[in-house]
PDB file of N, CA and C in Angstrom:
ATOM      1  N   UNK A   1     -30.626  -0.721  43.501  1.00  0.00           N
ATOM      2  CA  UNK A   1     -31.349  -1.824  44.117  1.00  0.00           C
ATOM      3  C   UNK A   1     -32.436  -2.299  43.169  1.00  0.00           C
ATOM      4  N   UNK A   2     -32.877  -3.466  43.435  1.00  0.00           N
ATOM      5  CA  UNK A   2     -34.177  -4.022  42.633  1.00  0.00           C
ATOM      6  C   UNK A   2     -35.259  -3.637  42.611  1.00  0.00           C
ATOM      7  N   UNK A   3     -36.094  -3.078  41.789  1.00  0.00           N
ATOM      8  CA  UNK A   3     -37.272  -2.763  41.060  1.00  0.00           C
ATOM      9  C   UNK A   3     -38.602  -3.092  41.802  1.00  0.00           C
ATOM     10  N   UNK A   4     -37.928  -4.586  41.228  1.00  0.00           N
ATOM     11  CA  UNK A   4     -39.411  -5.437  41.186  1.00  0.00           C
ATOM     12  C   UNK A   4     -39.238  -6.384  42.232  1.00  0.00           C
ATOM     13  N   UNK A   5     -40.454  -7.146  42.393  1.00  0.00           N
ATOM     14  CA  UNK A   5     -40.615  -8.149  43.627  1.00  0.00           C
ATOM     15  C   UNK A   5     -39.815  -9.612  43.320  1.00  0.00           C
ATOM     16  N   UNK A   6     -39.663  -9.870  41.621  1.00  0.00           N
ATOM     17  CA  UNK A   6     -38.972 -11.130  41.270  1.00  0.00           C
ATOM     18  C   UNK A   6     -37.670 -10.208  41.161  1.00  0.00           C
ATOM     19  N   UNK A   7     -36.805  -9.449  40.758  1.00  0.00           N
ATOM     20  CA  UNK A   7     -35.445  -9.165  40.730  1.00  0.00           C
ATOM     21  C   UNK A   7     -35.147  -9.117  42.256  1.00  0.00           C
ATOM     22  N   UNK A   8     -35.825  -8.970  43.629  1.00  0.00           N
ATOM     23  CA  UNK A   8     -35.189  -8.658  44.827  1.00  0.00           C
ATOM     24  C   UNK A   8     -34.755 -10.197  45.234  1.00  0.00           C
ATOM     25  N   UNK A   9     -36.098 -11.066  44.474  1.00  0.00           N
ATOM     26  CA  UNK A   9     -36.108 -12.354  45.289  1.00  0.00           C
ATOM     27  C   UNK A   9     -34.385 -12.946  44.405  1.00  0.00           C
ATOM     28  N   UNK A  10     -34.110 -12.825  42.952  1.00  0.00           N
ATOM     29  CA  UNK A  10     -33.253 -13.105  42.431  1.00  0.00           C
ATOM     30  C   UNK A  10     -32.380 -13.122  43.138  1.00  0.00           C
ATOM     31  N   UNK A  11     -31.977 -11.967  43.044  1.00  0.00           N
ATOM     32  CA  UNK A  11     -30.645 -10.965  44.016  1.00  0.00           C
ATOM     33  C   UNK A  11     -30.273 -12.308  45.620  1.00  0.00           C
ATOM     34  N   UNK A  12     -31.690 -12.276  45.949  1.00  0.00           N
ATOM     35  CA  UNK A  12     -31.422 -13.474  47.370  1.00  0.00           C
ATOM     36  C   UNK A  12     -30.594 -14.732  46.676  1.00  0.00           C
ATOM     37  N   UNK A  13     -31.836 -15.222  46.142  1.00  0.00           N
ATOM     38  CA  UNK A  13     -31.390 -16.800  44.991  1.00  0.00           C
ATOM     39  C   UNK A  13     -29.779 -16.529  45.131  1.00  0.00           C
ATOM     40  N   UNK A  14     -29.115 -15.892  44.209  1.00  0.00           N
ATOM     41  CA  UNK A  14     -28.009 -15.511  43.779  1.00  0.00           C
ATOM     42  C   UNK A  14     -27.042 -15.626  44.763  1.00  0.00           C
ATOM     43  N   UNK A  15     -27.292 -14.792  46.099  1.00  0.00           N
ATOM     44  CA  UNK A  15     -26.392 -14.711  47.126  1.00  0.00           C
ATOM     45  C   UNK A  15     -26.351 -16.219  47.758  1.00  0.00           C
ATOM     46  N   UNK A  16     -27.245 -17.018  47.781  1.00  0.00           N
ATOM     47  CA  UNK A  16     -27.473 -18.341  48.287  1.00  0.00           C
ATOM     48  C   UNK A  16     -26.717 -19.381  47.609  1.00  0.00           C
ATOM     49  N   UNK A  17     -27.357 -18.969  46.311  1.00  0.00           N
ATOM     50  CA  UNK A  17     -26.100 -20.188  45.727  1.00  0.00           C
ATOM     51  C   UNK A  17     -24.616 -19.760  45.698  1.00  0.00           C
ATOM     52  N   UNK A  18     -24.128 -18.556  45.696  1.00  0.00           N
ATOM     53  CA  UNK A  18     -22.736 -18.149  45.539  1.00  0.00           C
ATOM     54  C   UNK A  18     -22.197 -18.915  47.041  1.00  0.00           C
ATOM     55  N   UNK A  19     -22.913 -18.632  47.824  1.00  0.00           N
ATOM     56  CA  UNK A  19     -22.515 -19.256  49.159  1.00  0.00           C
ATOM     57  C   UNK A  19     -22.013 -20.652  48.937  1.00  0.00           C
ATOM     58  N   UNK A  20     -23.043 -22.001  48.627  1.00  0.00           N
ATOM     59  CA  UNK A  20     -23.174 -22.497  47.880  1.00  0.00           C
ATOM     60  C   UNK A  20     -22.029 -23.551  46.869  1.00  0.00           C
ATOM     61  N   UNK A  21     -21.820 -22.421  46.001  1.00  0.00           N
ATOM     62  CA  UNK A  21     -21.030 -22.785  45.230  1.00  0.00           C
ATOM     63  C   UNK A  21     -19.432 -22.456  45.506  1.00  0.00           C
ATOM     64  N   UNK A  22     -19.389 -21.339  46.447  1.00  0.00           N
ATOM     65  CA  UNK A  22     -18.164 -21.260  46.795  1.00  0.00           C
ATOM     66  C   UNK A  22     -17.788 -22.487  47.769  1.00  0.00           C
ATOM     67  N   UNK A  23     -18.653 -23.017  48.382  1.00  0.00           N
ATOM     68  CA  UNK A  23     -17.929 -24.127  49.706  1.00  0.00           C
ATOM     69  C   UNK A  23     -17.582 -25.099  48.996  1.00  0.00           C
ATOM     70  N   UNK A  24     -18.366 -25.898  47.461  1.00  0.00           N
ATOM     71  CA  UNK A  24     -18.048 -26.837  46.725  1.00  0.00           C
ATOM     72  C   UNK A  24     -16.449 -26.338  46.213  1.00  0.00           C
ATOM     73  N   UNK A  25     -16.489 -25.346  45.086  1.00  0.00           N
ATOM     74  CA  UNK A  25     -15.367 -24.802  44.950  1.00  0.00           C
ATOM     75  C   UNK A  25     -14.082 -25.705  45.956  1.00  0.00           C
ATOM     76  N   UNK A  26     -14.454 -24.257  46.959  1.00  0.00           N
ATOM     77  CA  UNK A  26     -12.913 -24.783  48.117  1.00  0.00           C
ATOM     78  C   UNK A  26     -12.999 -25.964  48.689  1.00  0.00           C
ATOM     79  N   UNK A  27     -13.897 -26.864  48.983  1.00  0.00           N
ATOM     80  CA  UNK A  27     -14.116 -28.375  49.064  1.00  0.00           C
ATOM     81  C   UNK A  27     -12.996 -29.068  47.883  1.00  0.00           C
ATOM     82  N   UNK A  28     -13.013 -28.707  46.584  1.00  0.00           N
ATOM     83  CA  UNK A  28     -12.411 -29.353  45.682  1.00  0.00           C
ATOM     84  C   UNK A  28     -11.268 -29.070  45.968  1.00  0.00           C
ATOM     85  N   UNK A  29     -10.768 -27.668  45.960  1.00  0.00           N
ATOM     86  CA  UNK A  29      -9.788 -27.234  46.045  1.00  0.00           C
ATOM     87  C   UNK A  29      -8.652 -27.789  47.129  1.00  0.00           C
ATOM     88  N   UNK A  30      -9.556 -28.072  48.297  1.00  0.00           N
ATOM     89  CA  UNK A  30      -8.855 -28.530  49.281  1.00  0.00           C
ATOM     90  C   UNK A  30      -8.448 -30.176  49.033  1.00  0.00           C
ATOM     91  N   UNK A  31      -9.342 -30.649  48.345  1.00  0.00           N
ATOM     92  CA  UNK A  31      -9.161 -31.989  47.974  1.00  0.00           C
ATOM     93  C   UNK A  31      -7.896 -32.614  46.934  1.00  0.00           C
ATOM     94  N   UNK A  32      -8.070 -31.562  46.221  1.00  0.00           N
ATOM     95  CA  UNK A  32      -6.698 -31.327  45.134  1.00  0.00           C
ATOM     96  C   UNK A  32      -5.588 -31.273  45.632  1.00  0.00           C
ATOM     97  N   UNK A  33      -5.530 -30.083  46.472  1.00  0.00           N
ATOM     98  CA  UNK A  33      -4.115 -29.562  47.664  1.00  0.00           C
ATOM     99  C   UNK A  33      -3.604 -31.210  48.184  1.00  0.00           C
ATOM    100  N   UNK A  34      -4.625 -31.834  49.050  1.00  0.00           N
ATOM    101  CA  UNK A  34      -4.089 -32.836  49.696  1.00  0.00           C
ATOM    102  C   UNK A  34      -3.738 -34.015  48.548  1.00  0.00           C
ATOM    103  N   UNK A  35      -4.081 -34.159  47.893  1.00  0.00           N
ATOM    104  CA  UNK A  35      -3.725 -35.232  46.537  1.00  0.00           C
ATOM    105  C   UNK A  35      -2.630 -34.805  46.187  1.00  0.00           C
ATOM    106  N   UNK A  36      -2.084 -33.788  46.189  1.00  0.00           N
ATOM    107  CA  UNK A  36      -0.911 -33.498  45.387  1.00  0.00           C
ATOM    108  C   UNK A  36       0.213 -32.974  46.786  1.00  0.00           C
ATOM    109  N   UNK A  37      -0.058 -33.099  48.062  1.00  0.00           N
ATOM    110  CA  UNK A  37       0.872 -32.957  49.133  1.00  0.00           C
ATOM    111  C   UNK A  37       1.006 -34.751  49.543  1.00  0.00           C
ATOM    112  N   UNK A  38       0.183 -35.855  48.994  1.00  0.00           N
ATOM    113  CA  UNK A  38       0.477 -37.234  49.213  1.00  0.00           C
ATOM    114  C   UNK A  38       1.683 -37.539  48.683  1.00  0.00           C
ATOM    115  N   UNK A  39       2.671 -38.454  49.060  1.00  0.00           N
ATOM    116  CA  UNK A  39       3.979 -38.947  48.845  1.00  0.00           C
ATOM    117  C   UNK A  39       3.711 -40.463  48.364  1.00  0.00           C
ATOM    118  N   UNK A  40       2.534 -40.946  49.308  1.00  0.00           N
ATOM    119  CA  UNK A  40       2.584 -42.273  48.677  1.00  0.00           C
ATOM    120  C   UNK A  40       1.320 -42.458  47.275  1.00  0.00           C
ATOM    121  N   UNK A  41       1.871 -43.682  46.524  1.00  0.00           N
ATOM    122  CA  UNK A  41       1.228 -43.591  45.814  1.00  0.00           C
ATOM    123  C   UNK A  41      -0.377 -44.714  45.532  1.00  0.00           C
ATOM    124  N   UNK A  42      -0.315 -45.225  46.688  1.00  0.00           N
ATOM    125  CA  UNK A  42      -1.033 -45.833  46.916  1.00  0.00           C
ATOM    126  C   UNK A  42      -2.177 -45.518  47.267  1.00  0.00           C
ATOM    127  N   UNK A  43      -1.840 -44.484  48.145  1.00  0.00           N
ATOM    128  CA  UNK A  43      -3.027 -43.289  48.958  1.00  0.00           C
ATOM    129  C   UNK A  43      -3.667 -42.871  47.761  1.00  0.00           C
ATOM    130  N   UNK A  44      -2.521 -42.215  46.760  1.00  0.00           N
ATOM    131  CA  UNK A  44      -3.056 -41.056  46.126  1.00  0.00           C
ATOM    132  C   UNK A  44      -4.046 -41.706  44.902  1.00  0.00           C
ATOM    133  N   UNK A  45      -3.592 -42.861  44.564  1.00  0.00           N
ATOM    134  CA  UNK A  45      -3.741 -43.962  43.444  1.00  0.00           C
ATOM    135  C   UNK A  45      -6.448 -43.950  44.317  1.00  0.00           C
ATOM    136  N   UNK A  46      -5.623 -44.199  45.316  1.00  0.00           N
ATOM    137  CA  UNK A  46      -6.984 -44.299  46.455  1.00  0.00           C
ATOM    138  C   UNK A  46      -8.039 -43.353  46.311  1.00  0.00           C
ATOM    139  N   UNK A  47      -7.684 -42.357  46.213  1.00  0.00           N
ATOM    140  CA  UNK A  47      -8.172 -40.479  46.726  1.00  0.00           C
ATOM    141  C   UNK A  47      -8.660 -40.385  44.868  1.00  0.00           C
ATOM    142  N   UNK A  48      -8.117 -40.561  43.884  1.00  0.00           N
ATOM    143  CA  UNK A  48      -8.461 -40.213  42.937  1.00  0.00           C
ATOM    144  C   UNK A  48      -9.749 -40.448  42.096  1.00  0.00           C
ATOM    145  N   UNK A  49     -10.285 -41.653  42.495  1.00  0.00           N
ATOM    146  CA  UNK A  49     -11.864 -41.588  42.267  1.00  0.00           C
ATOM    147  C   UNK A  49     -13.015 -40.453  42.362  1.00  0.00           C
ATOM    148  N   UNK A  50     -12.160 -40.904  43.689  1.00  0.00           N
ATOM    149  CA  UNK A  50     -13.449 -39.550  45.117  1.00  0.00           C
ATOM    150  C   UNK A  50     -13.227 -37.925  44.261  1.00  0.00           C
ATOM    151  N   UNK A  51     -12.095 -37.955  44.250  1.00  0.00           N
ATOM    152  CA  UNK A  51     -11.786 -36.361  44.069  1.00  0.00           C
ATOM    153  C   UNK A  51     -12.168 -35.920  42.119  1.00  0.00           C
ATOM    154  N   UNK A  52     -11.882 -36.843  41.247  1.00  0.00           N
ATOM    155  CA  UNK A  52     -12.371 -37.188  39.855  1.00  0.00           C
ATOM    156  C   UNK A  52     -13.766 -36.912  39.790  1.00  0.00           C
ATOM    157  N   UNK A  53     -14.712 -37.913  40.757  1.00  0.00           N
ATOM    158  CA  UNK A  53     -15.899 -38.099  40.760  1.00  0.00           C
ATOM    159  C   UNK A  53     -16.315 -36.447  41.374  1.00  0.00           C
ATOM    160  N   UNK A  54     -15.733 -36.059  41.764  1.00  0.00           N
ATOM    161  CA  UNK A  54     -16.076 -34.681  42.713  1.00  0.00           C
ATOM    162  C   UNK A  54     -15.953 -33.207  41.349  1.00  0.00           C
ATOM    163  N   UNK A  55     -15.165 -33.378  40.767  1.00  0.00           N
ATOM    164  CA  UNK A  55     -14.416 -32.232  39.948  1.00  0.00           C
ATOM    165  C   UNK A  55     -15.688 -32.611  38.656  1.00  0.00           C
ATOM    166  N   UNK A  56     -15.884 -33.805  38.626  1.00  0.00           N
ATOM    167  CA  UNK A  56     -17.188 -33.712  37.523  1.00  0.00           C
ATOM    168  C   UNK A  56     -18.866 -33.558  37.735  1.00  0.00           C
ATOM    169  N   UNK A  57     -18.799 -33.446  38.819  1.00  0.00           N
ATOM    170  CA  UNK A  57     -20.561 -33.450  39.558  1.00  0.00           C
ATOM    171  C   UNK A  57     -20.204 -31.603  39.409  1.00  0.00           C
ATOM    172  N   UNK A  58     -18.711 -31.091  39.558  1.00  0.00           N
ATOM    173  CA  UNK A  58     -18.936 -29.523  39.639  1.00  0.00           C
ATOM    174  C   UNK A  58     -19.072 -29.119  37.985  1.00  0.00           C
ATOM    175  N   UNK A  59     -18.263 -29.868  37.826  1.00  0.00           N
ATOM    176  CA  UNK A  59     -18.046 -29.082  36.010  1.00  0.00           C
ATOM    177  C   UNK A  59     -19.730 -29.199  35.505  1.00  0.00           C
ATOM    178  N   UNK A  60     -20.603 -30.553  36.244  1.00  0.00           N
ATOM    179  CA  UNK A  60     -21.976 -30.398  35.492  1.00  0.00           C
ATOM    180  C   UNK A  60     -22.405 -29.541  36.073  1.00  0.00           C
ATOM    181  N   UNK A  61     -22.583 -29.142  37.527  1.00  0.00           N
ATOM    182  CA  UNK A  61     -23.339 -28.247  37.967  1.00  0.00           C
ATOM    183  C   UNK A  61     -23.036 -26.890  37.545  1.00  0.00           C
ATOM    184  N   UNK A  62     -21.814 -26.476  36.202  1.00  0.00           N
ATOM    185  CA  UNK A  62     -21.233 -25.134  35.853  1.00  0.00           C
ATOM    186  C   UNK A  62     -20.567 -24.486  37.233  1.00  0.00           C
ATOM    187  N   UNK A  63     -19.752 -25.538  38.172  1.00  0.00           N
ATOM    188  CA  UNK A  63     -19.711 -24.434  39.374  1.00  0.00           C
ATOM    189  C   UNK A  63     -18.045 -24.440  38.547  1.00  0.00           C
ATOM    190  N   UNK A  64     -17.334 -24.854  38.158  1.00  0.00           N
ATOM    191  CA  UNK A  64     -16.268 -24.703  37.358  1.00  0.00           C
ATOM    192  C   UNK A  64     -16.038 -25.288  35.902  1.00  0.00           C
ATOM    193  N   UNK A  65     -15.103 -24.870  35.172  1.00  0.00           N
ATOM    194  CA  UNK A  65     -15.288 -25.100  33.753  1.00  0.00           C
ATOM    195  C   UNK A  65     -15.011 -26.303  33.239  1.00  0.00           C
ATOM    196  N   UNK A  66     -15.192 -26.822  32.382  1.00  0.00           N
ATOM    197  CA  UNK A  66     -15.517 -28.145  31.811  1.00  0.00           C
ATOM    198  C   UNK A  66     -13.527 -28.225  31.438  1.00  0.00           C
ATOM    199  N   UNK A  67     -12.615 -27.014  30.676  1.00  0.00           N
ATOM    200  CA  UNK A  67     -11.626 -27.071  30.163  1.00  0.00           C
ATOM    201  C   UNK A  67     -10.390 -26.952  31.779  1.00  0.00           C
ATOM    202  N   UNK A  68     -10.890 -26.562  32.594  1.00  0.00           N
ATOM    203  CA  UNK A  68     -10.515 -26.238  33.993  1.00  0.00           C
ATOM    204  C   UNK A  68     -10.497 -27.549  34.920  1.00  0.00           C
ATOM    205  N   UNK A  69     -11.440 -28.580  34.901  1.00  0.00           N
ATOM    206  CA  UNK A  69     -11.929 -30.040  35.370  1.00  0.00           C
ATOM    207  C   UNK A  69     -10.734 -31.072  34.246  1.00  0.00           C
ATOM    208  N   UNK A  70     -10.951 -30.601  33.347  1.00  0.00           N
ATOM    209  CA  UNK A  70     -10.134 -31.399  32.604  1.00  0.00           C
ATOM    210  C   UNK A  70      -8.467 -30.965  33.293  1.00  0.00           C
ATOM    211  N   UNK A  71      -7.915 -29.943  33.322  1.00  0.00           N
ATOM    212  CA  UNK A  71      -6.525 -29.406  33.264  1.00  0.00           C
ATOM    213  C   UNK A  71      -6.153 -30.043  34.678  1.00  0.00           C
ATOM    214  N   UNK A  72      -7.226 -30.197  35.898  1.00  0.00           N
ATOM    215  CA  UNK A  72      -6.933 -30.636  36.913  1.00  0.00           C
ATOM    216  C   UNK A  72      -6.734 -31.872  37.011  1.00  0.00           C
ATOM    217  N   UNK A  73      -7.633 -32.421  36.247  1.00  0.00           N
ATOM    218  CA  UNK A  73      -7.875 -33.891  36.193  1.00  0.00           C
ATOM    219  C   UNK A  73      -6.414 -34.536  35.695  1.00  0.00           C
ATOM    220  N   UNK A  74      -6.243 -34.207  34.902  1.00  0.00           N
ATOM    221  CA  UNK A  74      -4.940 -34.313  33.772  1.00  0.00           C
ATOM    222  C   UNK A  74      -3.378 -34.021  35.229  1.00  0.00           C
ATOM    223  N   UNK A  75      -3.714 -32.857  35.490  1.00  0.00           N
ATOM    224  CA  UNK A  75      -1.940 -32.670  36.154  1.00  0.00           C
ATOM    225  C   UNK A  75      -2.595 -33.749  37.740  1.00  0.00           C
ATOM    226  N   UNK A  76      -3.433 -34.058  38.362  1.00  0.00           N
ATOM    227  CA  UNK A  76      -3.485 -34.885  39.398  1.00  0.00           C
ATOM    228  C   UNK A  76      -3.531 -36.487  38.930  1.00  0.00           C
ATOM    229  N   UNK A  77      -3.444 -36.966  38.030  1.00  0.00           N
ATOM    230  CA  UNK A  77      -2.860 -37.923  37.125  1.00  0.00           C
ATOM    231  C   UNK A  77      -1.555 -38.232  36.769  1.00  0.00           C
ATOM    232  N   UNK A  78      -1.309 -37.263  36.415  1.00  0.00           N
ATOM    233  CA  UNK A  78       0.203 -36.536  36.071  1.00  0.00           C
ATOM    234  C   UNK A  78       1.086 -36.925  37.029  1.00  0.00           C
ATOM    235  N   UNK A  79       0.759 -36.281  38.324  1.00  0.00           N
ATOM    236  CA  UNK A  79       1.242 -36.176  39.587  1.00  0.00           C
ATOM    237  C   UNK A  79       1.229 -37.903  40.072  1.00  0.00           C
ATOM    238  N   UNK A  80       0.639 -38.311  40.046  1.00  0.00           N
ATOM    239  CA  UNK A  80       0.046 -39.884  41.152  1.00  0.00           C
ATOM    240  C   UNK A  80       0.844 -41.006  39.832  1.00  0.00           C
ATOM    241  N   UNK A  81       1.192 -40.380  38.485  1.00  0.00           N
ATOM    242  CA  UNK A  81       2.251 -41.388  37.651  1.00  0.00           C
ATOM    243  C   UNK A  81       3.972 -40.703  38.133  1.00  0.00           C
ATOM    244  N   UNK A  82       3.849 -40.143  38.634  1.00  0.00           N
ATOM    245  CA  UNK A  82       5.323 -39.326  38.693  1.00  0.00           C
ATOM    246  C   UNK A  82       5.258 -40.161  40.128  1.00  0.00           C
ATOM    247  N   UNK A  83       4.455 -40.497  40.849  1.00  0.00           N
ATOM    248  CA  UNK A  83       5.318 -41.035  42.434  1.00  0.00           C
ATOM    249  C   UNK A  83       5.564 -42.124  42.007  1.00  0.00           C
ATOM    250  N   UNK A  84       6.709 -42.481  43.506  1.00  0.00           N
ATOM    251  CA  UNK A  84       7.531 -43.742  43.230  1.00  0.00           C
ATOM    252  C   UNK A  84       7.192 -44.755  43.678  1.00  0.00           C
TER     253      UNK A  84
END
């Protein structure tokens, strides 16, 4: 356990943002899922701003990786040129 009076408060900090950062996380995640379960391409053509604009507010905040934002970015692109 922590020492000192600033490592206990850390330890809190820490647990707060993991909280935090995990709901952004699966927020994206879930956002991705449904972009890539769309059939039309109109929708999906729609959704890709929002969800773009979303995957880069995380990559700045370091809640995921800059090479990881890109790979998503890239195959949900990928995906929304492949519909018909």
């Amino acid at each position: 356990m922590a020492n000192h009076k600033s490592a206990e408060k850390r330890v809190k900090q820490a647990a707060e943002k993991r909280v935090v950062n995990r709901y952004y996380a699966r927020t994206m995640r879930h956002a991705v899922k449904k972009i890539r379960n769309t059939t039309s391409r109109e929708e999906a053509a729609a959704m890709l701003p929002k969800i773009t604009s979303l995957i880069d507010r995380l990559t700045k905040k370091n809640i995921i990786h800059k090479n990881k934002a890109a790979n998503l970015k890239s195959s949900i692109t990928k995906h929304i040129n492949s519909l018909a």
